[in-house]
Protein backbone atom coordinates (compact mmCIF):
# COMPACT_ATOMS: atom_id res chain seq x y z
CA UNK A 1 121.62 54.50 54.57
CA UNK A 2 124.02 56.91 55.67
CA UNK A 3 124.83 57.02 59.40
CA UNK A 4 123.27 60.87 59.84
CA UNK A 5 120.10 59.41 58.49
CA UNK A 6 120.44 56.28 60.78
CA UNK A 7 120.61 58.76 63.55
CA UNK A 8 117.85 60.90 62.82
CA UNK A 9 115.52 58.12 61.88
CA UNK A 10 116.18 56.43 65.54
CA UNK A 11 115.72 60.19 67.23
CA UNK A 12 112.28 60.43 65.63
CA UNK A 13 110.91 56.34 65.93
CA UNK A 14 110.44 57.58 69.39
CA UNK A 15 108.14 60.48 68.77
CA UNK A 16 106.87 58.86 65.95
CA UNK A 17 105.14 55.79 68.65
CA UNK A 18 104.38 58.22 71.29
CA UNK A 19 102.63 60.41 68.58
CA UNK A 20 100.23 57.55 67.72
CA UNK A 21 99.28 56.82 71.38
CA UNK A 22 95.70 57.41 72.25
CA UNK A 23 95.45 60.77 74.76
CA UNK A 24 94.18 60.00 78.40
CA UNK A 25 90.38 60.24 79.06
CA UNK A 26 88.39 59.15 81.84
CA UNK A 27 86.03 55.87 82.07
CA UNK A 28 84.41 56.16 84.97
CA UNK A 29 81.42 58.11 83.65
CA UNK A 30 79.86 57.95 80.11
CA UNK A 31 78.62 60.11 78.12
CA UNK A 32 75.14 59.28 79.01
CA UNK A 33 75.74 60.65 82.94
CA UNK A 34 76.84 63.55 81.35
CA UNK A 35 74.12 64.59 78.96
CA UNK A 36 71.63 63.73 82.06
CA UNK A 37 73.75 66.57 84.03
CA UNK A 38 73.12 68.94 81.32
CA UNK A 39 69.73 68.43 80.61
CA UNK A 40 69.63 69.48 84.85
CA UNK A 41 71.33 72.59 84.28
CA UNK A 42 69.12 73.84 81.06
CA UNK A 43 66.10 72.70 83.28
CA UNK A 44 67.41 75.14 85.97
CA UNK A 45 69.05 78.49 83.63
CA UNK A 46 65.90 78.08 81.17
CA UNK A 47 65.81 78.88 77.51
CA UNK A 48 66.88 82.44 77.07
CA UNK A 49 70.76 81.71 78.64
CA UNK A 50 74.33 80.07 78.08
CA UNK A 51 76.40 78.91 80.94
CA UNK A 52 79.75 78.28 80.18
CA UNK A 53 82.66 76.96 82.39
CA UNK A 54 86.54 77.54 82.68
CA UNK A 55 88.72 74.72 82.73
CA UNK A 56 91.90 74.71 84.67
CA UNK A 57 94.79 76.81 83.33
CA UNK A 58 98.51 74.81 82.98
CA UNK A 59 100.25 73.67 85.73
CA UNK A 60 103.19 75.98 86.51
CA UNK A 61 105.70 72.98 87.92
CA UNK A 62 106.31 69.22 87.81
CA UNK A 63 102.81 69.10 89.31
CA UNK A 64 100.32 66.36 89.03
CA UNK A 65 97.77 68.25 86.79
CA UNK A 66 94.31 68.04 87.92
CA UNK A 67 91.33 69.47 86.24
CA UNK A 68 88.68 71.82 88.85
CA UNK A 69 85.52 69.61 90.57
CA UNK A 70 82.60 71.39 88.21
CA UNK A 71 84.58 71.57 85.22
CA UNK A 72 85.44 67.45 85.32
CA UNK A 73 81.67 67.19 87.05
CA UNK A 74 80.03 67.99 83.55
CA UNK A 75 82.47 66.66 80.87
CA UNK A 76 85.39 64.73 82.53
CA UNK A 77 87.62 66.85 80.18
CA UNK A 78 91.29 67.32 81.73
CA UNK A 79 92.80 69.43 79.01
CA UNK A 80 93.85 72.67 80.58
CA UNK A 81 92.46 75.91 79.03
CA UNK A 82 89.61 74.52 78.03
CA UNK A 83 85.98 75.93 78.17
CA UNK A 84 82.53 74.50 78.11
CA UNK A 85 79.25 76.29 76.90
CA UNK A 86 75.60 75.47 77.40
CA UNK A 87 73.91 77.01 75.15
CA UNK A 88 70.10 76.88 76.77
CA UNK A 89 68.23 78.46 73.59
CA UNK A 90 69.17 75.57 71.26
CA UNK A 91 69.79 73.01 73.87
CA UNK A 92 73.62 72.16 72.59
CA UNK A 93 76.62 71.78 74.64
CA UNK A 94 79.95 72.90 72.88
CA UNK A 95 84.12 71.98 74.32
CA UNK A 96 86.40 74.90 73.86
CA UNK A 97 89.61 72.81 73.23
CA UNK A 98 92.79 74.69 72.93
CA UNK A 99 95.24 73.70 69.83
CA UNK A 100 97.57 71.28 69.74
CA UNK A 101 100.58 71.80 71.93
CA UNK A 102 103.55 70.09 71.45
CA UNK A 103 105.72 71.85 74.02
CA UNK A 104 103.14 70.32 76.68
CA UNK A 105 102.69 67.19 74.57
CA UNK A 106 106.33 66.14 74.96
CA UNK A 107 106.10 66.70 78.71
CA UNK A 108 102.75 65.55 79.85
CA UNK A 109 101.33 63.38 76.86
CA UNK A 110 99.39 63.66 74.12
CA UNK A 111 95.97 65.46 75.79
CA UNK A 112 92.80 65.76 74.05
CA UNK A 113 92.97 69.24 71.79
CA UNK A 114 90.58 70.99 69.20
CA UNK A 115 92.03 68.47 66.35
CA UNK A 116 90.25 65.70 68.15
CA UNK A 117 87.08 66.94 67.65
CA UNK A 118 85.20 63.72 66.04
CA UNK A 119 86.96 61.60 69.21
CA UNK A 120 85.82 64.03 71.90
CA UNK A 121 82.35 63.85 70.97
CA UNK A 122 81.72 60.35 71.09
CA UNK A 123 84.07 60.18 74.41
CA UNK A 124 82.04 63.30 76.11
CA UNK A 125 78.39 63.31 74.07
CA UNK A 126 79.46 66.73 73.96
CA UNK A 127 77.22 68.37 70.44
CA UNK A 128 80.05 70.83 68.82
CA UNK A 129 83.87 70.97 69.36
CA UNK A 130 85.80 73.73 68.48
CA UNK A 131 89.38 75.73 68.88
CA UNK A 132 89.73 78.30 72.09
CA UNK A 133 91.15 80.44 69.21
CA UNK A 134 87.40 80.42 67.59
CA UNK A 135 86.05 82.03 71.13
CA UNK A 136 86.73 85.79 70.51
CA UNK A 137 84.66 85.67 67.43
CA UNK A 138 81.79 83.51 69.03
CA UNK A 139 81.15 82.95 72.94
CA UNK A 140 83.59 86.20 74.25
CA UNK A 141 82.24 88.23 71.43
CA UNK A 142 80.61 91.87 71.95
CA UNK A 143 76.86 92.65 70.97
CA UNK A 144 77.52 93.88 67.69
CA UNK A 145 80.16 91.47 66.62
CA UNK A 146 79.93 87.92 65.31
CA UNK A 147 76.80 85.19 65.70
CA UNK A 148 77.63 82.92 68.60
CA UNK A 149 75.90 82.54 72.39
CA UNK A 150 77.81 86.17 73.10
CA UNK A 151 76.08 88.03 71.30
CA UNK A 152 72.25 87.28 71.85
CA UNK A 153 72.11 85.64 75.57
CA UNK A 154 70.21 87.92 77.86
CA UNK A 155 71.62 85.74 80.76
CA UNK A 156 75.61 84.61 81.24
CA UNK A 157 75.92 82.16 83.76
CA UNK A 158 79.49 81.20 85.16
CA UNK A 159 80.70 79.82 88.22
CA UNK A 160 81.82 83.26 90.68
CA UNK A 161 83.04 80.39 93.34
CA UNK A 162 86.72 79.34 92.99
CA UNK A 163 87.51 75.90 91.70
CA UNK A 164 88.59 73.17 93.51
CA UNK A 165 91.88 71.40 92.61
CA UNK A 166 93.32 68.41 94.25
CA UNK A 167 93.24 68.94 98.24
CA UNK A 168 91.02 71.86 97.55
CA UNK A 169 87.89 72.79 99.58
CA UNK A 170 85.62 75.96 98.67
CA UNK A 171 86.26 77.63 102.51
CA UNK A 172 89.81 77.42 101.99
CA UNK A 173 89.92 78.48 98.35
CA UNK A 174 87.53 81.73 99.44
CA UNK A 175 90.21 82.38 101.69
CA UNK A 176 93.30 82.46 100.56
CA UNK A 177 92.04 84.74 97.21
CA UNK A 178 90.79 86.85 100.21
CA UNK A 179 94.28 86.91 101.53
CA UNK A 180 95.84 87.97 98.29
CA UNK A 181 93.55 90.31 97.04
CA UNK A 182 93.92 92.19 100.79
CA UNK A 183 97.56 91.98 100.44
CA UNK A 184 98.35 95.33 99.39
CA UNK A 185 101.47 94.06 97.19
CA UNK A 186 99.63 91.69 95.26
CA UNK A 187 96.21 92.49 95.08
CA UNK A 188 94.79 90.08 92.15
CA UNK A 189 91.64 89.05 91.47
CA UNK A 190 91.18 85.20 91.61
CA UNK A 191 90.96 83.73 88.22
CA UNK A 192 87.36 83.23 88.30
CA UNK A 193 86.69 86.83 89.17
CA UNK A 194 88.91 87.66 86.66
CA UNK A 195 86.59 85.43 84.03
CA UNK A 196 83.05 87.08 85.36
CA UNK A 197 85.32 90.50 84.92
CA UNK A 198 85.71 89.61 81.06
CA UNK A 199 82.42 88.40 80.58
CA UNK A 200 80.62 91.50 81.81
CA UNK A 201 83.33 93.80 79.61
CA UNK A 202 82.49 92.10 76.61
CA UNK A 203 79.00 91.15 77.04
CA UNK A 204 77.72 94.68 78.10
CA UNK A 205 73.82 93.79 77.79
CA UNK A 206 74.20 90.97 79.23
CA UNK A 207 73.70 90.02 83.00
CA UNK A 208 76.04 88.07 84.39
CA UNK A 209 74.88 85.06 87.08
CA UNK A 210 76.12 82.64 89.36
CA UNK A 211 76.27 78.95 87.93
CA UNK A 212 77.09 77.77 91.41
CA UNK A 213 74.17 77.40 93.30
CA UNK A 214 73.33 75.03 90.30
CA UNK A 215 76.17 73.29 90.07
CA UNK A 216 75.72 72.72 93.96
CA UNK A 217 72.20 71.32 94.07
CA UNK A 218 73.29 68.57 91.80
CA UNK A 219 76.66 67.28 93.26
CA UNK A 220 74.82 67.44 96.64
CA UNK A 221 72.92 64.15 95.18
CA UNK A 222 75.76 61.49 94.08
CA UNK A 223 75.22 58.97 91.25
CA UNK A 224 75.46 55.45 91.55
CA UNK A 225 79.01 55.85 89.49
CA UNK A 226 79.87 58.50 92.46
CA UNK A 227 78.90 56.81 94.94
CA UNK A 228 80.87 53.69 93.67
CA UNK A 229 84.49 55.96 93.27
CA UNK A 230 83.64 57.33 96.91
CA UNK A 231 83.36 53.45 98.35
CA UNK A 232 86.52 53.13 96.85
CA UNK A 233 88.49 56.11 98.04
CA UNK A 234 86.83 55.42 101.49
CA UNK A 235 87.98 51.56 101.25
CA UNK A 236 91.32 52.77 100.54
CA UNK A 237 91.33 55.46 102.93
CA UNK A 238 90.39 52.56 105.62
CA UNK A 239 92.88 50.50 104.62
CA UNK A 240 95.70 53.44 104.56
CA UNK A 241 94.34 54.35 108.19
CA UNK A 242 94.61 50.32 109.46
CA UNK A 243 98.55 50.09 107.73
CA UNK A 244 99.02 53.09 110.15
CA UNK A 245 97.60 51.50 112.94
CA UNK A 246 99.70 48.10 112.47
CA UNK A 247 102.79 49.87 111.97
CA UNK A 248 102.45 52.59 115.19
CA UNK A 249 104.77 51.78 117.74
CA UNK A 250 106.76 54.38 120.35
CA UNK A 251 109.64 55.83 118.94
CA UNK A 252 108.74 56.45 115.63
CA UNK A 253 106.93 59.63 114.31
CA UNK A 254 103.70 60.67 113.08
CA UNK A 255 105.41 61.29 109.75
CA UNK A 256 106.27 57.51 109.58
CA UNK A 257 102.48 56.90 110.21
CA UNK A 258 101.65 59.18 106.87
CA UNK A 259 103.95 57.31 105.03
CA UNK A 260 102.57 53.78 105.31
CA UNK A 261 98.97 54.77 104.86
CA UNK A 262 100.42 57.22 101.78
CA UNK A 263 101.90 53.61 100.52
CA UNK A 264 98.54 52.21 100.79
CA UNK A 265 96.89 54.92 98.52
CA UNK A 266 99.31 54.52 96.04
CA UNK A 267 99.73 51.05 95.82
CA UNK A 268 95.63 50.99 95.33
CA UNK A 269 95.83 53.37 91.91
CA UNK A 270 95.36 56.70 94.10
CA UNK A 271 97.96 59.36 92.84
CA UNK A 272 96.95 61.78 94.75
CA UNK A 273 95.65 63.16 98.04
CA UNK A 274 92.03 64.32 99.04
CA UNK A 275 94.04 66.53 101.76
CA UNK A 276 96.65 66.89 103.89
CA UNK A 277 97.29 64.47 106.64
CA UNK A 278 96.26 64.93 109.95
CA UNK A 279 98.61 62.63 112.14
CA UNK A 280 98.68 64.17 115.79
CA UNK A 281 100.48 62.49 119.05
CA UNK A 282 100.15 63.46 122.08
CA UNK A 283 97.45 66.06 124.21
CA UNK A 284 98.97 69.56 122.20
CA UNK A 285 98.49 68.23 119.07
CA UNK A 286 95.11 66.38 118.80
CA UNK A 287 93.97 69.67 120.05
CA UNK A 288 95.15 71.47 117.28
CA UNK A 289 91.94 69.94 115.25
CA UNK A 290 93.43 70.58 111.65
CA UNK A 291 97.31 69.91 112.66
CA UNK A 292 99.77 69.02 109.93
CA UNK A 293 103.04 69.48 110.85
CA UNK A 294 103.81 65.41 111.31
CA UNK A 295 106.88 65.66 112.45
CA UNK A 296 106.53 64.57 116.34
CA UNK A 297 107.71 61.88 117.98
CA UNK A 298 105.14 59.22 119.14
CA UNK A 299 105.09 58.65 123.11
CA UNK A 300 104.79 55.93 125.18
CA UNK A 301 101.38 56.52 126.90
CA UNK A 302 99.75 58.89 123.97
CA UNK A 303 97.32 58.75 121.61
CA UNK A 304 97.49 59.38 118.04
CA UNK A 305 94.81 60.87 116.30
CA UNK A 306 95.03 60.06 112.10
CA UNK A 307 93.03 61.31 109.84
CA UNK A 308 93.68 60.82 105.74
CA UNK A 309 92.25 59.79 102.48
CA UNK A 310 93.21 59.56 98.78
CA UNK A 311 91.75 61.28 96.25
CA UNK A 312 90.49 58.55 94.06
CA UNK A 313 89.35 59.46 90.14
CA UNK A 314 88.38 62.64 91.46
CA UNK A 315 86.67 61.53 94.61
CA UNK A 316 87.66 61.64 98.14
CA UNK A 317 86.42 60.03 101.64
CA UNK A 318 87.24 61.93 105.65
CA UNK A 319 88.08 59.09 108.43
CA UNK A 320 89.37 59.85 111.39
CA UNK A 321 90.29 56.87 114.07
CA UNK A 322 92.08 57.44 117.86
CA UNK A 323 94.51 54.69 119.37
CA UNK A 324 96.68 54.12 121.76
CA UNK A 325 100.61 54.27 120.60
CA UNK A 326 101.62 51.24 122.68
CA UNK A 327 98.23 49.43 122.17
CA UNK A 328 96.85 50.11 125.48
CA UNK A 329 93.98 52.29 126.09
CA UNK A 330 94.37 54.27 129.53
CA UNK A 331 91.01 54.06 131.53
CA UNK A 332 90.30 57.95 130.37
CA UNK A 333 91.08 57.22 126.87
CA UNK A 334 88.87 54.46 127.01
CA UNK A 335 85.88 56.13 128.92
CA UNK A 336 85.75 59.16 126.33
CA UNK A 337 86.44 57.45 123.44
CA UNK A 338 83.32 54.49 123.97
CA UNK A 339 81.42 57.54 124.19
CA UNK A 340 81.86 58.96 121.40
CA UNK A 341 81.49 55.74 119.73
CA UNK A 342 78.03 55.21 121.54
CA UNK A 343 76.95 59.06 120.57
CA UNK A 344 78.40 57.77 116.59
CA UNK A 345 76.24 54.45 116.99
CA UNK A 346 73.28 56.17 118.35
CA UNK A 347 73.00 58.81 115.49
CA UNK A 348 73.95 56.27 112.78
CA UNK A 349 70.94 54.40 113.71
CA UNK A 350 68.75 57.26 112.93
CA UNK A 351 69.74 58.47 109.22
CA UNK A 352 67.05 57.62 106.37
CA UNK A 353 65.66 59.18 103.75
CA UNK A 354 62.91 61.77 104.97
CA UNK A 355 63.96 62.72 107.85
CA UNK A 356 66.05 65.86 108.60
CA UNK A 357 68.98 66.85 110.28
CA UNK A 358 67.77 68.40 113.23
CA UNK A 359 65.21 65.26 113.88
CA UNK A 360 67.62 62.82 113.60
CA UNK A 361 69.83 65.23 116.37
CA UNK A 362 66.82 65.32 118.81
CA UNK A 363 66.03 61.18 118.46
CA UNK A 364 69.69 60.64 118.76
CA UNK A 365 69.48 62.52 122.11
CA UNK A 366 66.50 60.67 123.49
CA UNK A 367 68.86 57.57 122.84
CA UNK A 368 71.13 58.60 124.87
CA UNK A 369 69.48 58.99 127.97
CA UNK A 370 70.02 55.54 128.91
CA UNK A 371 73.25 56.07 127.88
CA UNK A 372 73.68 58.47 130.45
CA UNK A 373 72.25 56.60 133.32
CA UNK A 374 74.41 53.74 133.26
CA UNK A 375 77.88 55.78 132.28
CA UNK A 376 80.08 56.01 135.09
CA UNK A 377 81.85 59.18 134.22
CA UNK A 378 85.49 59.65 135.87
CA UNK A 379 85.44 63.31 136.62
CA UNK A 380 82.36 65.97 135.98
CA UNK A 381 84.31 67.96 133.40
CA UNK A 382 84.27 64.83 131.43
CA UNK A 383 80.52 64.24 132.32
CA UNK A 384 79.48 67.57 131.16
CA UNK A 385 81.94 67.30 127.90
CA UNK A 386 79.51 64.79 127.21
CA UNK A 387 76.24 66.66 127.27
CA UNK A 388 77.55 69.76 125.37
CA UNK A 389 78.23 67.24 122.75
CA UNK A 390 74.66 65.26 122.84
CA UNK A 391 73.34 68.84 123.24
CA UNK A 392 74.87 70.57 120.36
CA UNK A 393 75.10 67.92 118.04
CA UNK A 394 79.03 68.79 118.32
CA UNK A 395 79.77 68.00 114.58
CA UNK A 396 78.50 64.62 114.46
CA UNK A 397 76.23 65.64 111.00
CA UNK A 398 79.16 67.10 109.49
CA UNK A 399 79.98 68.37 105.85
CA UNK A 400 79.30 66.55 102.75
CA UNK A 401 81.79 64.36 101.06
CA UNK A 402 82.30 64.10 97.33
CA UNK A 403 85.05 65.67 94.60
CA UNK A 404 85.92 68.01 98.00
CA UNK A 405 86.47 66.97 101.32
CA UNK A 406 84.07 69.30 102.61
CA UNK A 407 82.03 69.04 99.21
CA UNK A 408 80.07 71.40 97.78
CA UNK A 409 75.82 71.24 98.27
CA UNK A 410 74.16 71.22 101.33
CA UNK A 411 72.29 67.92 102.75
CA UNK A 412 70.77 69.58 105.56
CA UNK A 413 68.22 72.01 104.10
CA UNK A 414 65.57 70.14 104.14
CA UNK A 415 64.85 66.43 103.99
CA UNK A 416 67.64 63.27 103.00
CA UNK A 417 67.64 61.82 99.89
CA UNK A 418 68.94 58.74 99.31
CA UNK A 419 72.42 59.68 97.14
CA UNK A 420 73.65 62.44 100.00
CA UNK A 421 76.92 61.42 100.99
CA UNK A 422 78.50 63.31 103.93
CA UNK A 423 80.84 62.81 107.20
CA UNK A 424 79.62 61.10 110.88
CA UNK A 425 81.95 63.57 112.93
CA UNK A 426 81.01 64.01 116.16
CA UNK A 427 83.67 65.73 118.34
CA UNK A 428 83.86 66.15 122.63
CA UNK A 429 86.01 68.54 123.97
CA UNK A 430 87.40 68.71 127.80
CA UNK A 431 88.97 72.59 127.34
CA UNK A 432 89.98 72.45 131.05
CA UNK A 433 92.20 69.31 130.06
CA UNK A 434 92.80 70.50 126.16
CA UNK A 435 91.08 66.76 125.24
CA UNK A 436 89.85 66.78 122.04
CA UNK A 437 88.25 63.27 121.24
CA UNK A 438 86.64 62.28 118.17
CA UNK A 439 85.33 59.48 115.20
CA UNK A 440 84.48 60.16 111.55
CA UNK A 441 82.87 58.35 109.17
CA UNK A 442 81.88 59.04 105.77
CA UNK A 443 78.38 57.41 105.08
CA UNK A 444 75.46 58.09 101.73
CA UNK A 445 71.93 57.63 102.35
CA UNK A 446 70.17 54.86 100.66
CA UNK A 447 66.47 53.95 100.02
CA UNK A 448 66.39 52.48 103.55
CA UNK A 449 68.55 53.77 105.77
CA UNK A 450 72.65 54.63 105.32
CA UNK A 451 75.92 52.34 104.02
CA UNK A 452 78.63 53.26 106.08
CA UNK A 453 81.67 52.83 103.62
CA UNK A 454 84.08 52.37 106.63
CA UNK A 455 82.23 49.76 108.62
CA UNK A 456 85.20 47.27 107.85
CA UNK A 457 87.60 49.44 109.59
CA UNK A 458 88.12 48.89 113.36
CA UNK A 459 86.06 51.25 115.46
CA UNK A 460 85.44 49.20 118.78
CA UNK A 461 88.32 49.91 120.92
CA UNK A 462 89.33 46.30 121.80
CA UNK A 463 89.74 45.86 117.76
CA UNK A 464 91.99 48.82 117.56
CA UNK A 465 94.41 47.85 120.73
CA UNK A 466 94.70 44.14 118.66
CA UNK A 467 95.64 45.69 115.50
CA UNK A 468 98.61 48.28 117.11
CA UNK A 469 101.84 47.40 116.54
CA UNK A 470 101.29 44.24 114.89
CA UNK A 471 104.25 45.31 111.91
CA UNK A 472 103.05 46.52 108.59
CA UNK A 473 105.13 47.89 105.65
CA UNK A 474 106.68 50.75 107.61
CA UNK A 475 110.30 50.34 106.76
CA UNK A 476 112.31 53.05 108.89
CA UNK A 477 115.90 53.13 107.43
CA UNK A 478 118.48 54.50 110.17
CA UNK A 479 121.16 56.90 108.29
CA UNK A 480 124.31 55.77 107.34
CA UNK A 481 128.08 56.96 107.97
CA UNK A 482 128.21 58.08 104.25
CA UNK A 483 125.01 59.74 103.91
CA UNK A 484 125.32 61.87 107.24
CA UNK A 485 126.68 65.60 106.61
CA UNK A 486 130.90 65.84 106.58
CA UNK A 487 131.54 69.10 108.32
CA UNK A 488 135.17 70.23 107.86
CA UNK A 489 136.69 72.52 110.79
């Protein structure tokens, strides 16, 4: 063999193997988990309409690609570019796969495209799979052209909400394409607009409706495969929060506490996060509720207020725990904080199925009263702190918890069922002293009362001063003569 040949041969072995490779799919749901969330959604748009989904478009940097909540949420497809229909007249789901692409292939990995079709349906359960390219002659056809869902459906439904991506939330989503569109030099439409745009231009007799209120109703009630990824992520989360906790000590900065419970996540098979760490020393910045700068130093004296979690397959948890940078609790860091806990207790005592929110609000008060009479409160600001928040509620039934931080589908309309997963938040606030004091939790309902995913992590305050400062992985590495900056006068 000549050495040219040699050469190429070894050049191509490479591709060759990586070629052969199986692309990356899911296995945390079935396809049996999805077929039961489709046969939900034709219940709900009936037999006259299609619904059909956009899947995330290419990442445009050496981002971790991610595919949007609803999209994964009924096929667990992460191709980008891809599209789902469900077709309610003949009951048949059908995966818009783009073509192969080799360009993204090379960097990313072999991914799932139209010429897997045979291997997508048994991964998915999914009934037809077909090329993107086939769509403008079937599903984004006019009236009078071609035979496919386009051109019959009386009824469109598509999701007008934005979709979430990692560390994504609805709220924030909303407004940031608010932001845009009202900037005067830039003025898009967000890409889901943009989609209900092109369906109503090319389906002109057909009207157009929102999948999300849908889609909504049935996250809002989590699986037993959901509610097993959200255990994990909050497990996780716990432990990230307790590496923190063992590695706080004055001197270093809330940056350094981000990093050892970041090491946790990843250590633990999350690669990403479910948002942005909240890590705040000191009075000013536990104020700030949603601060993320990270970059103070921690004081002698302080608290530090973390809150973090992964996101986990897709799934996400919200803790939040207060302590003491040198271990210590100061009497008024003490005396608000076992209140809050006792408030926390009280509620979580009340949560079952059948009951609503605002009941289990009003016995949670009433359990409080005693509360009340034996507390010995320092100073009457902090007293009345304390009522507003048995009065108001002050965030302690907070926002579900799911694929989004603050997931999508309400709890609180009506009565619990056992599946509804959200946050135990409640929050005092002493605005003549800017204290801002508060636990979270992330619990689901169950047949007799709640699990609370985080009950292994410390929440009485004599567990949390043990655990401070007891050394974790928290490596701080001081800079060296050769890698400080030469300046040359």
């Amino acid at each position: 063999m000549k050495l040219a040949s040699r050469c190429l041969l070894t050049l191509l072995a490479p591709l060759a193997a990586f070629g052969q490779a199986n692309p990356w799919y899911q296995t945390d749901f079935p396809p049996e988990e999805f077929q039961a969330r489709w046969a939900q959604v034709f219940d709900q748009i009936g037999s006259n309409a299609v619904a059909i989904l956009q899947g995330v478009a290419q990442t445009n940097g050496f981002i971790m690609p991610r595919q949007g909540n609803d999209f994964y949420y009924l096929c667990g497809i992460e191709t980008p570019h891809s599209y789902l229909a469900l077709d309610g007249r003949r009951k048949k789901v059908t995966l818009y796969l783009p073509p192969r692409n080799a360009r993204l292939e090379s960097a990313e990995g072999k991914v799932l495209s139209a010429e897997d079709a045979e291997l997508v349906k048994r991964l998915t359960g999914v009934d037809e799979v077909a090329s993107t390219e086939t769509m403008r002659d079937t599903f984004l056809s006019g009236p009078a052209r071609g035979g496919g869902p386009g051109v019959t459906a009386l009824v469109i439904y598509a999701p007008f909400s934005p979709a979430e991506g990692a560390g994504q939330s609805r709220g924030e989503l909303f407004s940031a394409d608010l932001g845009i569109l009202n900037d005067y030099w830039d003025g898009r439409l967000s890409r889901e607009s943009r989609f209900v745009e092109l369906l109503r231009a090319r389906n002109p007799r057909a009207h157009i409706q929102d999948l999300n209120p849908i889609l909504d109703a049935l996250r809002s009630v989590k699986s037993a495969r959901e509610i097993a990824l959200i255990r994990r992520a909050s497990e996780i989360a716990g432990l990230g929060i307790m590496e923190a906790m063992r590695s706080t000590k004055p001197g270093l900065y809330e940056y350094h506490l981000d990093a050892a419970a970041r090491y946790v996540f990843l250590v633990n098979g999350a690669r990403l996060e479910g948002y942005r760490s909240i890590v705040a020393a000191g009075v000013p910045n536990i104020w700030n509720m949603h601060y993320y700068r990270d970059m103070s130093a921690l004081q002698d004296g302080d608290m530090v207020l973390m809150d973090f979690a992964p996101d986990y397959h897709y799934y996400t948890s919200d803790i939040t725990r207060m302590w003491p940078i040198n271990g210590k609790y100061s009497p008024w860091q003490r005396e608000l904080l076992d209140f809050v806990l006792e408030y926390r207790n009280a509620v979580m005592k009340q949560i079952r199925p059948g009951v609503t929110s605002a009941q289990i609000l009003e016995q949670a008060k009433a359990a409080m009263e005693p509360v009340f009479a034996r507390w010995k409160f320092s100073k009457p600001i902090y007293e009345k702190a304390a009522r507003e928040l048995v009065n108001r509620g002050g965030g302690v039934l907070s926002h579900p918890v799911g694929m989004a931080v603050h997931d999508d589908g309400s709890y609180n309309r009506g009565p619990l069922q056992p599946g509804h997963v959200f946050s135990i938040d409640p929050q005092l606030r002493v605005p003549e002293e800017n204290l801002y004091i508060r636990y979270e939790d992330v619990i689901v309902v169950t047949e007799n009362g709640i699990e609370n995913f985080t009950s292994f992590l410390p929440s009485e305050l004599n567990e949390m001063e043990k655990l401070v400062g007891t050394g974790g992985v928290l490596q701080k590495v001081p800079p060296t003569a050769s890698s400080a900056i030469q300046v040359k006068h």
